[in-house]
C-alpha atoms as a PDB file:
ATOM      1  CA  UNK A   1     158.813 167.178 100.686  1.00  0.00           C
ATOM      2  CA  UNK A   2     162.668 166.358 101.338  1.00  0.00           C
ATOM      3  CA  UNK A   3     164.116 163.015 100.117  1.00  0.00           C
ATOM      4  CA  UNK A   4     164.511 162.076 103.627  1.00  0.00           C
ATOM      5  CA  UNK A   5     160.623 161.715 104.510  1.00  0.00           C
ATOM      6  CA  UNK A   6     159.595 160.236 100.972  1.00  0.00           C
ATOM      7  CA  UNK A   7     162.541 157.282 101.974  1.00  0.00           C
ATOM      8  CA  UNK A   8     160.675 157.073 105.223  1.00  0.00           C
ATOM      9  CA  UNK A   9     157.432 156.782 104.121  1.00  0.00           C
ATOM     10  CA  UNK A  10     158.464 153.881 101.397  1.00  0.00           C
ATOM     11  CA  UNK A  11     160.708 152.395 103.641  1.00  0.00           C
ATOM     12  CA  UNK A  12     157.883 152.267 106.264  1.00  0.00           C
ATOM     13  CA  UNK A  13     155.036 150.852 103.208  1.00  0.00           C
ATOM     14  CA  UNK A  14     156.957 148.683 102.170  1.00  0.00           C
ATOM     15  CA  UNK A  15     158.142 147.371 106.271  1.00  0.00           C
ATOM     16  CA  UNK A  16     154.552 146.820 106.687  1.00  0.00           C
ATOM     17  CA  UNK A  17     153.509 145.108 103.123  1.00  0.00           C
ATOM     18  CA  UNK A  18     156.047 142.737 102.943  1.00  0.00           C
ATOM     19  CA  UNK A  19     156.119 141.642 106.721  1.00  0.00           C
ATOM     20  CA  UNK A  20     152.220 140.402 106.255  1.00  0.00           C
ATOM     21  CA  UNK A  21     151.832 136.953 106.017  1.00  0.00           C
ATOM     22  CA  UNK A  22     148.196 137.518 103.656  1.00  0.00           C
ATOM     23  CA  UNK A  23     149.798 139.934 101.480  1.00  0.00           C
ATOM     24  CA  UNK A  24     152.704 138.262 100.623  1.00  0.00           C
ATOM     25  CA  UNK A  25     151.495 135.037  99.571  1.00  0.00           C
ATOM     26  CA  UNK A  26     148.506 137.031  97.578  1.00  0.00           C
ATOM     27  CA  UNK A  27     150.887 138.927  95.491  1.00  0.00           C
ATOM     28  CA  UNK A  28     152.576 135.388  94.834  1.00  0.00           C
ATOM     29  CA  UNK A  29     149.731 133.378  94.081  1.00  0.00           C
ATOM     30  CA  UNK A  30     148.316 136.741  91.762  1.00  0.00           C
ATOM     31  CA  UNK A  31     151.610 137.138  90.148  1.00  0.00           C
ATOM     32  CA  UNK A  32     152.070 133.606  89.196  1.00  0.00           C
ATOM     33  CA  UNK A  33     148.761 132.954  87.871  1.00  0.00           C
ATOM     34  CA  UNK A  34     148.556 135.993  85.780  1.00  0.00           C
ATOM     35  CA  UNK A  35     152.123 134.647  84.437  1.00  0.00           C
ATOM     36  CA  UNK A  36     150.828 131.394  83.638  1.00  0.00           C
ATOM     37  CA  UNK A  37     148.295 133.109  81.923  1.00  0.00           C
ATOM     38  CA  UNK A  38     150.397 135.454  79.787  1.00  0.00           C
ATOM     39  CA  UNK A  39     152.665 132.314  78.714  1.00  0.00           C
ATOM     40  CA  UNK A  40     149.549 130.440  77.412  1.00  0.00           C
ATOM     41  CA  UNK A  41     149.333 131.279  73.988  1.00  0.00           C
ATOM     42  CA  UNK A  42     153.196 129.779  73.904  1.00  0.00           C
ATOM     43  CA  UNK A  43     152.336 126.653  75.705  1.00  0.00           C
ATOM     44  CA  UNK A  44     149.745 126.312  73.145  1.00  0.00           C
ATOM     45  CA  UNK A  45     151.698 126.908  70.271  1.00  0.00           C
ATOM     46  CA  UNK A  46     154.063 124.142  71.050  1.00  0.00           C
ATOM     47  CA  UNK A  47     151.483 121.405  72.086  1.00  0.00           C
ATOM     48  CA  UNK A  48     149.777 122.538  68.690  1.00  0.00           C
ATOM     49  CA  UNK A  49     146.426 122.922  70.938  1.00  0.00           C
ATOM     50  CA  UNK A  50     143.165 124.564  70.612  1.00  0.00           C
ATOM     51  CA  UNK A  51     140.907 125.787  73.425  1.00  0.00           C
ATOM     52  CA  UNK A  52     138.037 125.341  70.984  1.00  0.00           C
ATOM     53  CA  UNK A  53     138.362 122.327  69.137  1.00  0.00           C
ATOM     54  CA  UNK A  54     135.989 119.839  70.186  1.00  0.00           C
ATOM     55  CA  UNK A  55     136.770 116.202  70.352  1.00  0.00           C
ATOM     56  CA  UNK A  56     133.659 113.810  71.005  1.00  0.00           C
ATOM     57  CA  UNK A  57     135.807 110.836  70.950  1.00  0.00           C
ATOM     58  CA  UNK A  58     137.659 112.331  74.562  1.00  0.00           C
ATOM     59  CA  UNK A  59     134.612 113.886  76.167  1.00  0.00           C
ATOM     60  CA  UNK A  60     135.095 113.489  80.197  1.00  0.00           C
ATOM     61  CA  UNK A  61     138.886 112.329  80.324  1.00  0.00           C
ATOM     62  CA  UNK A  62     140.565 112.526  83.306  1.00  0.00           C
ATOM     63  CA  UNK A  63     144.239 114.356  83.898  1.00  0.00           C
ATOM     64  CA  UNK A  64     146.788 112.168  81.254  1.00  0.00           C
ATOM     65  CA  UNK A  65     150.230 113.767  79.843  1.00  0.00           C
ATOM     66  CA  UNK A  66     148.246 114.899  76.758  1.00  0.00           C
ATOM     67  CA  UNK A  67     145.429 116.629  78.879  1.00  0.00           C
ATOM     68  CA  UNK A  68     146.684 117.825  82.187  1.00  0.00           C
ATOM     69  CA  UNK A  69     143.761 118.700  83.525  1.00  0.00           C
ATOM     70  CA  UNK A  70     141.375 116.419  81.590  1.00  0.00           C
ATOM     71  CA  UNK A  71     138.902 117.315  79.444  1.00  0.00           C
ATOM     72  CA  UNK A  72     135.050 118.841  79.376  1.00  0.00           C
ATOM     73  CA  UNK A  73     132.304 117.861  77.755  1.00  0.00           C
ATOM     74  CA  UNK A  74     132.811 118.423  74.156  1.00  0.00           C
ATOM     75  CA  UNK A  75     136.088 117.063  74.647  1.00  0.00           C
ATOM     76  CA  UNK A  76     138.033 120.146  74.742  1.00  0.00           C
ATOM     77  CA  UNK A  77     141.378 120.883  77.185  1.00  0.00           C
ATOM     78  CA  UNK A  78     140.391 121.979  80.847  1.00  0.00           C
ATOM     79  CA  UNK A  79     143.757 123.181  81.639  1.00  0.00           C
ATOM     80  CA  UNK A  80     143.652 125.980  78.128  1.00  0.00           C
ATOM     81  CA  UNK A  81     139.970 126.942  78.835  1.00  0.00           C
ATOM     82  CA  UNK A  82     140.576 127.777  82.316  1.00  0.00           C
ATOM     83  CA  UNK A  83     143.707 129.763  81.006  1.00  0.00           C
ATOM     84  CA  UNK A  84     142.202 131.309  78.379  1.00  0.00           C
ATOM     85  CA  UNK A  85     138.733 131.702  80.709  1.00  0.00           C
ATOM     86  CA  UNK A  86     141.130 133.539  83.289  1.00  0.00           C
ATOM     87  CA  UNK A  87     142.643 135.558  80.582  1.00  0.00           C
ATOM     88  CA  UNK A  88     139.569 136.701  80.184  1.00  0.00           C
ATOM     89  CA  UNK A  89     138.065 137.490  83.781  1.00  0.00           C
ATOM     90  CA  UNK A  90     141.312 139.359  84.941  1.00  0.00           C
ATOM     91  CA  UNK A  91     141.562 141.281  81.698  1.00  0.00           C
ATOM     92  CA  UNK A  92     137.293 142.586  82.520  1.00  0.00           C
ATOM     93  CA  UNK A  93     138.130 142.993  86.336  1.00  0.00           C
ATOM     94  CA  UNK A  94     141.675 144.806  85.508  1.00  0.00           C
ATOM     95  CA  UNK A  95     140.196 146.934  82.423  1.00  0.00           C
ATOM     96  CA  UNK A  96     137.213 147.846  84.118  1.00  0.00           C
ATOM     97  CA  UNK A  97     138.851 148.797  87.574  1.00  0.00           C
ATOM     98  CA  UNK A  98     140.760 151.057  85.885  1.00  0.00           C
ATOM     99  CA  UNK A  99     138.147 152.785  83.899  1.00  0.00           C
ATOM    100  CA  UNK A 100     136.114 152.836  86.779  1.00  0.00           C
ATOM    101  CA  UNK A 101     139.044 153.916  88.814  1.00  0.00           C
ATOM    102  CA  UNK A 102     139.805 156.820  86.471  1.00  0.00           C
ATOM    103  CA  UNK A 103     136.105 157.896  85.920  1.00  0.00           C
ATOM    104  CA  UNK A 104     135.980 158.405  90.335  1.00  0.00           C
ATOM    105  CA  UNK A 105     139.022 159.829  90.132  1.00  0.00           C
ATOM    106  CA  UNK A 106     138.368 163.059  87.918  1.00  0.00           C
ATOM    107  CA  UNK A 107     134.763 163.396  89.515  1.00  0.00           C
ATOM    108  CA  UNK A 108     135.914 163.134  92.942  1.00  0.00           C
ATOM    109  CA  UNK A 109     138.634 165.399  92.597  1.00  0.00           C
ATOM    110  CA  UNK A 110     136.251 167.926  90.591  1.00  0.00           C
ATOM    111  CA  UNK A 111     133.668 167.773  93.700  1.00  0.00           C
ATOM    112  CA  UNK A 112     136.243 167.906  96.242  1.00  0.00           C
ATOM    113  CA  UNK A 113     138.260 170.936  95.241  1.00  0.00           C
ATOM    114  CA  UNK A 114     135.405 172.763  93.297  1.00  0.00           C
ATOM    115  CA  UNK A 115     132.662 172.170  96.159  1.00  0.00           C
ATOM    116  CA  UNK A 116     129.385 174.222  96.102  1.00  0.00           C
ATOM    117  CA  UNK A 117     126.673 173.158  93.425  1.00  0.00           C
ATOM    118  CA  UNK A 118     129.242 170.776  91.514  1.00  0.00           C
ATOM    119  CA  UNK A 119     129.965 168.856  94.521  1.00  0.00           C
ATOM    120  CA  UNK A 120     126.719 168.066  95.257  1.00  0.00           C
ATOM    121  CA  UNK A 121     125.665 167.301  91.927  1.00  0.00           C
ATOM    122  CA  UNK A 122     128.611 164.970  91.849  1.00  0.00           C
ATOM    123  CA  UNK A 123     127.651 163.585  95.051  1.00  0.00           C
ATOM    124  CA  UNK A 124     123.685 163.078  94.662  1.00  0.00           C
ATOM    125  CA  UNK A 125     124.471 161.765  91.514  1.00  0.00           C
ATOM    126  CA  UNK A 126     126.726 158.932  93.159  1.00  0.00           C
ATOM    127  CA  UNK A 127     124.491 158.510  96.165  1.00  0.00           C
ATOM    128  CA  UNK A 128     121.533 157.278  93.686  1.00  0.00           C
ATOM    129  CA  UNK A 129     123.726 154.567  91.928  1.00  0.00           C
ATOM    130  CA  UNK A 130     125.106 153.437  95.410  1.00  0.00           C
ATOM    131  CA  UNK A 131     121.603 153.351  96.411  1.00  0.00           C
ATOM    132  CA  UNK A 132     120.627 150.861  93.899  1.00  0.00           C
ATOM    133  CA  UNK A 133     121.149 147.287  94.463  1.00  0.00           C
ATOM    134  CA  UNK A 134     124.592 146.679  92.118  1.00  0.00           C
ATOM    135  CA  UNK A 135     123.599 142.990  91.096  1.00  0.00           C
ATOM    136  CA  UNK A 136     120.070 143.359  90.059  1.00  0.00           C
ATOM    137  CA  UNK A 137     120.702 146.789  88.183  1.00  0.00           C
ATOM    138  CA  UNK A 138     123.784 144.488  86.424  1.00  0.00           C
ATOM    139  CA  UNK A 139     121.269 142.366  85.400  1.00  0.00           C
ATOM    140  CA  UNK A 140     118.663 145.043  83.984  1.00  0.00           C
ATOM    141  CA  UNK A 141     121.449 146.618  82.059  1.00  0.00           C
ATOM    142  CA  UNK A 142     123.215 143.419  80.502  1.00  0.00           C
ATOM    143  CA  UNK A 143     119.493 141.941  79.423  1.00  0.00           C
ATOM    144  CA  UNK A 144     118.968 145.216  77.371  1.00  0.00           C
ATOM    145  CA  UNK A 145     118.907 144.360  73.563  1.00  0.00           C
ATOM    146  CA  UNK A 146     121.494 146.546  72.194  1.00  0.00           C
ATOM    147  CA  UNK A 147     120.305 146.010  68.987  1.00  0.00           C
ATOM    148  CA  UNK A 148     117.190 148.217  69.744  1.00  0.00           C
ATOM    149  CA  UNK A 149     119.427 151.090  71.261  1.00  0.00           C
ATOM    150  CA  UNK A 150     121.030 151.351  67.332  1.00  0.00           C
ATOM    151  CA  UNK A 151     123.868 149.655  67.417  1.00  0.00           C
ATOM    152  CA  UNK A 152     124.372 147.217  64.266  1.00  0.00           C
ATOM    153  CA  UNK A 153     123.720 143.554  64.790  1.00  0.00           C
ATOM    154  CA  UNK A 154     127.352 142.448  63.188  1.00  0.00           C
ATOM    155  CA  UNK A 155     128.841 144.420  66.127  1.00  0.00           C
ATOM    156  CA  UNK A 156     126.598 142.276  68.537  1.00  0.00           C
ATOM    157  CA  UNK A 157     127.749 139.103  67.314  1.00  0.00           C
ATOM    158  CA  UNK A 158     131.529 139.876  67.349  1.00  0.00           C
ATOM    159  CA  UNK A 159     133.048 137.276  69.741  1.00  0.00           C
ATOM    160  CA  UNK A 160     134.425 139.791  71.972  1.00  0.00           C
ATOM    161  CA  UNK A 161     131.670 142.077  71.849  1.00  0.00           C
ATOM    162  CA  UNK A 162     130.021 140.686  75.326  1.00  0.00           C
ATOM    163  CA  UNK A 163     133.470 141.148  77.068  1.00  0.00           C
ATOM    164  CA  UNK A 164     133.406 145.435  75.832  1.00  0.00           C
ATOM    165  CA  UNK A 165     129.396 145.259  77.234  1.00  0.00           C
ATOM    166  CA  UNK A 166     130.478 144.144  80.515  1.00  0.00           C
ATOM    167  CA  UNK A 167     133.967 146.406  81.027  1.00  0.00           C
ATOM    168  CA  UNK A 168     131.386 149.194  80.109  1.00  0.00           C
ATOM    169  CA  UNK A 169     128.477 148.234  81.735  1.00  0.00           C
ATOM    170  CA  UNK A 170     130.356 147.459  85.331  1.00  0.00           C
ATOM    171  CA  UNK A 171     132.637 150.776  84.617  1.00  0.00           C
ATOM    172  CA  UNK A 172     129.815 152.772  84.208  1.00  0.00           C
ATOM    173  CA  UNK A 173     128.384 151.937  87.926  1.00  0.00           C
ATOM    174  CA  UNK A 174     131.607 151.268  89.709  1.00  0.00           C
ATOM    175  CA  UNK A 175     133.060 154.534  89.841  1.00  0.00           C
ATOM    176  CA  UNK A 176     130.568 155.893  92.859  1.00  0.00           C
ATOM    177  CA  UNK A 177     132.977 154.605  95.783  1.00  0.00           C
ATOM    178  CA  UNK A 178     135.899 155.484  94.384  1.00  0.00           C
ATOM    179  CA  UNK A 179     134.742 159.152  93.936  1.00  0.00           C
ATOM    180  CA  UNK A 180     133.506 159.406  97.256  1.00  0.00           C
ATOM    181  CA  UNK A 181     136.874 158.769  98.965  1.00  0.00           C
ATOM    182  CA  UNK A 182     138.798 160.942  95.950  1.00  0.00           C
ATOM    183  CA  UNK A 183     136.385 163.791  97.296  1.00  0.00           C
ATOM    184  CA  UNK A 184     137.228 163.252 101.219  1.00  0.00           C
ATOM    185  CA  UNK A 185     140.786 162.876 100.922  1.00  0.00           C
ATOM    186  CA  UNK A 186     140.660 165.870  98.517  1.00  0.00           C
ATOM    187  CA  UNK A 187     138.477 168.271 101.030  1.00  0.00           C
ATOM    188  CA  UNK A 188     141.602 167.763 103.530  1.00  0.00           C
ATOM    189  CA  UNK A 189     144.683 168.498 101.037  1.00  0.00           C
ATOM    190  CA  UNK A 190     142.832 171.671  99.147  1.00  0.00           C
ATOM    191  CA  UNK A 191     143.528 173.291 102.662  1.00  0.00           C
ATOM    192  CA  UNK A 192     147.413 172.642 103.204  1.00  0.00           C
ATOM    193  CA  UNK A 193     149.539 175.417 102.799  1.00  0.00           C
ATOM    194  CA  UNK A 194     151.142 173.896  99.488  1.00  0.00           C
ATOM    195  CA  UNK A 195     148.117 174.323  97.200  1.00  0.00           C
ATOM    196  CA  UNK A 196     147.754 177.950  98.826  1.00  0.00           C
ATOM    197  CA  UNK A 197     151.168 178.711  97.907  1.00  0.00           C
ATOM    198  CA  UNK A 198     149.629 176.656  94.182  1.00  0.00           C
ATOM    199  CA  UNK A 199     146.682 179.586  94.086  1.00  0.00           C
ATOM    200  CA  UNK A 200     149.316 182.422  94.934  1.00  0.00           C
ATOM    201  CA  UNK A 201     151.359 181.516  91.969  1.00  0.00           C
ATOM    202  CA  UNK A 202     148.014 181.632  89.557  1.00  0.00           C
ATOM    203  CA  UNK A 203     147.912 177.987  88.931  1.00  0.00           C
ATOM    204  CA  UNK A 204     144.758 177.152  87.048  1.00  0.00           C
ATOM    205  CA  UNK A 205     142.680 174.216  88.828  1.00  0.00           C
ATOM    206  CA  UNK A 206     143.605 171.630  86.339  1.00  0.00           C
ATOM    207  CA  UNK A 207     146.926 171.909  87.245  1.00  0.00           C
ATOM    208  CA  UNK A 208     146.217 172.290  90.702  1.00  0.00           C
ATOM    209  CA  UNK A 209     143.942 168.785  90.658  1.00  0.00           C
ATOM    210  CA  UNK A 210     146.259 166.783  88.769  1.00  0.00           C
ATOM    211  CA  UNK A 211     149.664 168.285  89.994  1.00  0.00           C
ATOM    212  CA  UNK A 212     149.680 169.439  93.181  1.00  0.00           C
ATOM    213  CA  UNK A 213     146.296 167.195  94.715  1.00  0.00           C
ATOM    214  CA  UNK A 214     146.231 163.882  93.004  1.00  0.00           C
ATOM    215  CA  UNK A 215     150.166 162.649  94.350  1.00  0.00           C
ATOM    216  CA  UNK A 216     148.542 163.134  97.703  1.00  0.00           C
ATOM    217  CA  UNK A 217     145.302 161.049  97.636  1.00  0.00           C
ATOM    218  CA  UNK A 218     146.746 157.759  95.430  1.00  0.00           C
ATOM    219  CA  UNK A 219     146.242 156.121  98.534  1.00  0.00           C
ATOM    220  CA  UNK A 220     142.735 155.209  99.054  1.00  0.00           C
ATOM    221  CA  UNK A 221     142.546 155.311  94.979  1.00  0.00           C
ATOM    222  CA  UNK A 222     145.051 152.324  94.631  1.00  0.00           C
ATOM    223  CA  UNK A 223     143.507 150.748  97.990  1.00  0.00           C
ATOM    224  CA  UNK A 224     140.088 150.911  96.460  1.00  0.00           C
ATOM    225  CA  UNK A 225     141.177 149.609  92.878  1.00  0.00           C
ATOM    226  CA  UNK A 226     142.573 146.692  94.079  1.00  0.00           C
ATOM    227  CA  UNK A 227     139.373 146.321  95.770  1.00  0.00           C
ATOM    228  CA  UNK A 228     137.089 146.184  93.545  1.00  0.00           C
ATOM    229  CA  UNK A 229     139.039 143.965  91.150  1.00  0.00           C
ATOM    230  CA  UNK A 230     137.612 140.755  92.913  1.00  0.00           C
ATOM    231  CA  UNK A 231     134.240 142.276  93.428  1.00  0.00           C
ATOM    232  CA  UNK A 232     134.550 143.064  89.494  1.00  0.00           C
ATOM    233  CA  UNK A 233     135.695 139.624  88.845  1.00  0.00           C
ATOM    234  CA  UNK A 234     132.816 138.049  90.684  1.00  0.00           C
ATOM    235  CA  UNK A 235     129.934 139.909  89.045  1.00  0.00           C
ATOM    236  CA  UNK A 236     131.149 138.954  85.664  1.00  0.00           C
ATOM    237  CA  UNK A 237     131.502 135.121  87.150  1.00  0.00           C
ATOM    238  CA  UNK A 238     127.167 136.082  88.202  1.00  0.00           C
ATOM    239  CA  UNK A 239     126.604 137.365  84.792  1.00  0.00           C
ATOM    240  CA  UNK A 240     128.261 135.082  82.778  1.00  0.00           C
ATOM    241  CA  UNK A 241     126.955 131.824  84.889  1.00  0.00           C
ATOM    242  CA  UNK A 242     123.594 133.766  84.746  1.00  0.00           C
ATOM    243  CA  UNK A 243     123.901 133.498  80.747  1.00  0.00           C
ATOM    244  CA  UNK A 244     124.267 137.557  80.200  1.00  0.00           C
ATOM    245  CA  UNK A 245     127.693 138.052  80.756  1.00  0.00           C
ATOM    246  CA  UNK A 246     130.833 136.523  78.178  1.00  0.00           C
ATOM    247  CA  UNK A 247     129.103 134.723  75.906  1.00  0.00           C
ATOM    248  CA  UNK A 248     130.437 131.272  73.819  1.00  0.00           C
ATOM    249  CA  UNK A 249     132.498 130.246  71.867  1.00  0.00           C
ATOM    250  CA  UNK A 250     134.746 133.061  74.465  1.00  0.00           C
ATOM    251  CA  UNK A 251     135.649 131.369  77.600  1.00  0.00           C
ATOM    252  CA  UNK A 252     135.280 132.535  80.773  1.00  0.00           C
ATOM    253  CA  UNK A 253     135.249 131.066  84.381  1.00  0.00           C
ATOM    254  CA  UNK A 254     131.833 132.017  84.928  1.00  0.00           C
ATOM    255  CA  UNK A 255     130.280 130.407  81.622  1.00  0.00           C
ATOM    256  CA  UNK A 256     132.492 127.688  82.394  1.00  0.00           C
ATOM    257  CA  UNK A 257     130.255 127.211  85.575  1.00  0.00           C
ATOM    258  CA  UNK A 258     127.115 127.090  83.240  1.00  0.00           C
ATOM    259  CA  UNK A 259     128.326 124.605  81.486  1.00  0.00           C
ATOM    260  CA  UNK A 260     129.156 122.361  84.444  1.00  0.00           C
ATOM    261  CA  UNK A 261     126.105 123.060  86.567  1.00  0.00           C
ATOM    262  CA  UNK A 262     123.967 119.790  84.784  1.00  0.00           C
ATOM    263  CA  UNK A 263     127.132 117.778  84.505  1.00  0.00           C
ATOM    264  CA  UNK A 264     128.357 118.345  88.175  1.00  0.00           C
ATOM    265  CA  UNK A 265     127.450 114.599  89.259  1.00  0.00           C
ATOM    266  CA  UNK A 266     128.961 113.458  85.933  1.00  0.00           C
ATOM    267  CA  UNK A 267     132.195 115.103  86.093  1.00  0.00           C
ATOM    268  CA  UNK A 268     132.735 117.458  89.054  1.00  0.00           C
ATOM    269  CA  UNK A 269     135.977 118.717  88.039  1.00  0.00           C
ATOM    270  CA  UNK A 270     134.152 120.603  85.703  1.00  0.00           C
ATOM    271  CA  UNK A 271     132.750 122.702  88.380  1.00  0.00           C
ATOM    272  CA  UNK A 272     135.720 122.535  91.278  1.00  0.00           C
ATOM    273  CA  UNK A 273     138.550 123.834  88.910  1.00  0.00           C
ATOM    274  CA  UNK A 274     136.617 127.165  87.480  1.00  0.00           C
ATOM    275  CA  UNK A 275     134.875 127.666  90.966  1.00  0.00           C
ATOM    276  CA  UNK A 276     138.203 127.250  92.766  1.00  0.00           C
ATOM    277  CA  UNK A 277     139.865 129.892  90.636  1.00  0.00           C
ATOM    278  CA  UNK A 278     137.375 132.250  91.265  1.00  0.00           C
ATOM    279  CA  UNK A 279     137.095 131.518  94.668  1.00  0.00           C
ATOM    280  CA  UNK A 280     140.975 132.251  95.379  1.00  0.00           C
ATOM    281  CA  UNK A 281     141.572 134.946  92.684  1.00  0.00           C
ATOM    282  CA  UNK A 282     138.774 137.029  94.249  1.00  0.00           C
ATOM    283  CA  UNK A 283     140.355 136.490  98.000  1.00  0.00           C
ATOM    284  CA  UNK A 284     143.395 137.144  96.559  1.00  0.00           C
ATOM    285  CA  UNK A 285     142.719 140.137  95.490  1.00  0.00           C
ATOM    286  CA  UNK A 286     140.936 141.425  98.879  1.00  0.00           C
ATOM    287  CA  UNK A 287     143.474 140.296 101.010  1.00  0.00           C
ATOM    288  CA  UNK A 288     145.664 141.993  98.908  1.00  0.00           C
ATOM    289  CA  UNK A 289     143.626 145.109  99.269  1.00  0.00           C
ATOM    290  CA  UNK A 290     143.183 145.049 102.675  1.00  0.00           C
ATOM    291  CA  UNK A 291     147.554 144.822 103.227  1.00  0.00           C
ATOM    292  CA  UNK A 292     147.703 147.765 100.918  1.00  0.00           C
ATOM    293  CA  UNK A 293     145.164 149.624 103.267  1.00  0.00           C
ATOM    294  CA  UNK A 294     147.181 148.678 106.002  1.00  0.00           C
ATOM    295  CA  UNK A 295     150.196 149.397 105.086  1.00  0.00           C
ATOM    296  CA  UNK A 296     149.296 153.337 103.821  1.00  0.00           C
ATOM    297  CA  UNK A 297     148.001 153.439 107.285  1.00  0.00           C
ATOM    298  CA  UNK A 298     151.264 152.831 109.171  1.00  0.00           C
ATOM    299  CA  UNK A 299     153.389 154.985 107.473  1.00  0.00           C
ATOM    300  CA  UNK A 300     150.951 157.997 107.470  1.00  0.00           C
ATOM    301  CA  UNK A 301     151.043 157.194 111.508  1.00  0.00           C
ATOM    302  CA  UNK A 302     154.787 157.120 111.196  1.00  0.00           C
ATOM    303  CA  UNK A 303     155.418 160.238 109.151  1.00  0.00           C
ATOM    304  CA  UNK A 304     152.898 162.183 111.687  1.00  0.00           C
ATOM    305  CA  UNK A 305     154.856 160.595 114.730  1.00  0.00           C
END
């Protein structure tokens, strides 16, 4: 492919991506929260603040120039547990769209360019888990006492160890979609000439899949990914409000929610700010998905034309 067409297929992307209202101010509003969120730790370095440390004697306060936000019910800073309660969200619904991503990925390309007994192995095999309804099989599979599968009980009760169950648990049954469309757009390319000219050569098929197919079908993977961030970021907001997902003393927006449900008449910023936040970060993210989409579209249209 010449220089020429690759500058008019990123000059026509990028045309489309940045000339949409929705997909500019999602980037924005994703970009500057996720900075926020990475300059955290600094911010509370130099107010010499803890997310954790409870305070009974400011329980309920509302926004003042020590707390910006106010504080919850144990007296602790909204405005660092919603930071460090996004921190975690984004980091599950980045970590695990990736791994889920990835997992697609490999197994679509596999079914798509090996077809024949693989593919439909592959494909039954992501047909059942599609079948199954996603939030009620999250459920089943985050109740399960690990414990009982083996794994030692120190391990269970490491802070963090409910944030690796979930990235695992919601990787492990997120990859389906992302397969299916690896496996479609891969049925087309494994027929243009270049991959012929790939088989002439003797290229093996791993180098064929990763080299010559993969640059060719990043488009519904990244379209896809950014997808199922939100969706990703949701569930864990279910689980967690639900009790099974991140688990206390780590903060997240959805056990943030649990802990505002009885106190909602009490102090409703308690509820608004975490809800809010999940609310727009998971729009965000689908709007955002959707422009992408879009945008791939129009300058496939405009290399063909």
């Amino acid at each position: 492919m010449s220089t020429r067409i690759l500058k008019t297929q990123k000059s026509a992307f990028f045309s489309k991506f940045f000339n949409t209202p929705t997909a500019v101010i999602s980037l924005s509003f994703l970009s500057l929260m996720i900075l926020i969120i990475l300059l955290a730790p600094i911010y509370e370095h130099l107010r010499a603040a803890d997310s954790t440390r409870v305070d009974l004697f400011n329980r309920f306060l509302g926004p003042t120039g020590t707390y910006i936000l106010g504080t919850d019910e144990l007296g602790r800073d909204l405005m660092l547990r919603l930071l460090n309660g996004g921190e975690v969200s984004l980091s599950i619904g980045l970590i695990a769209s990736i791994i889920a991503g990835s997992i697609g990925t490999v197994l679509g390309l596999t079914s798509g360019y090996f077809g024949g007994k693989i593919d439909s192995i592959i494909m039954r095999f992501a047909d059942t888990i599609i079948s199954l309804p996603l939030l009620p099989l999250l459920i089943v599979l985050t109740a399960i006492d690990l414990s009982k599968l083996g794994i030692p009980q120190a391990y269970i009760d490491m802070p963090f160890f409910s944030t690796f169950k979930i990235i695992i648990i919601i990787s492990l049954v997120g990859w389906p979609t992302i397969a299916r469309l690896v496996r479609a757009s891969t049925l087309i390319v494994r027929e243009d000439d270049f991959i012929q000219v790939a088989l002439a050569q003797g290229y093996g098929p791993i180098r064929i899949m990763f080299k010559h197919v993969l640059p060719n079908v990043t488009s519904p993977i990244i379209v896809a990914t950014t997808l199922s961030i939100g969706n990703i970021i949701l569930f864990e907001s279910v689980l967690s409000f639900l009790g099974l997902g991140i688990q206390p003393p780590v903060a997240s927006w959805g056990n943030m929610l649990t802990g505002a449900q009885e106190l909602i008449y009490e102090d409703p910023k308690l509820a608004i700010w975490p809800g809010t936040l999940i609310f727009l970060t998971v729009i965000a993210f689908n709007f955002l998905g959707d422009s992408l989409q879009r945008a791939f579209r129009t300058r496939s249209i405009q290399i063909i034309n």
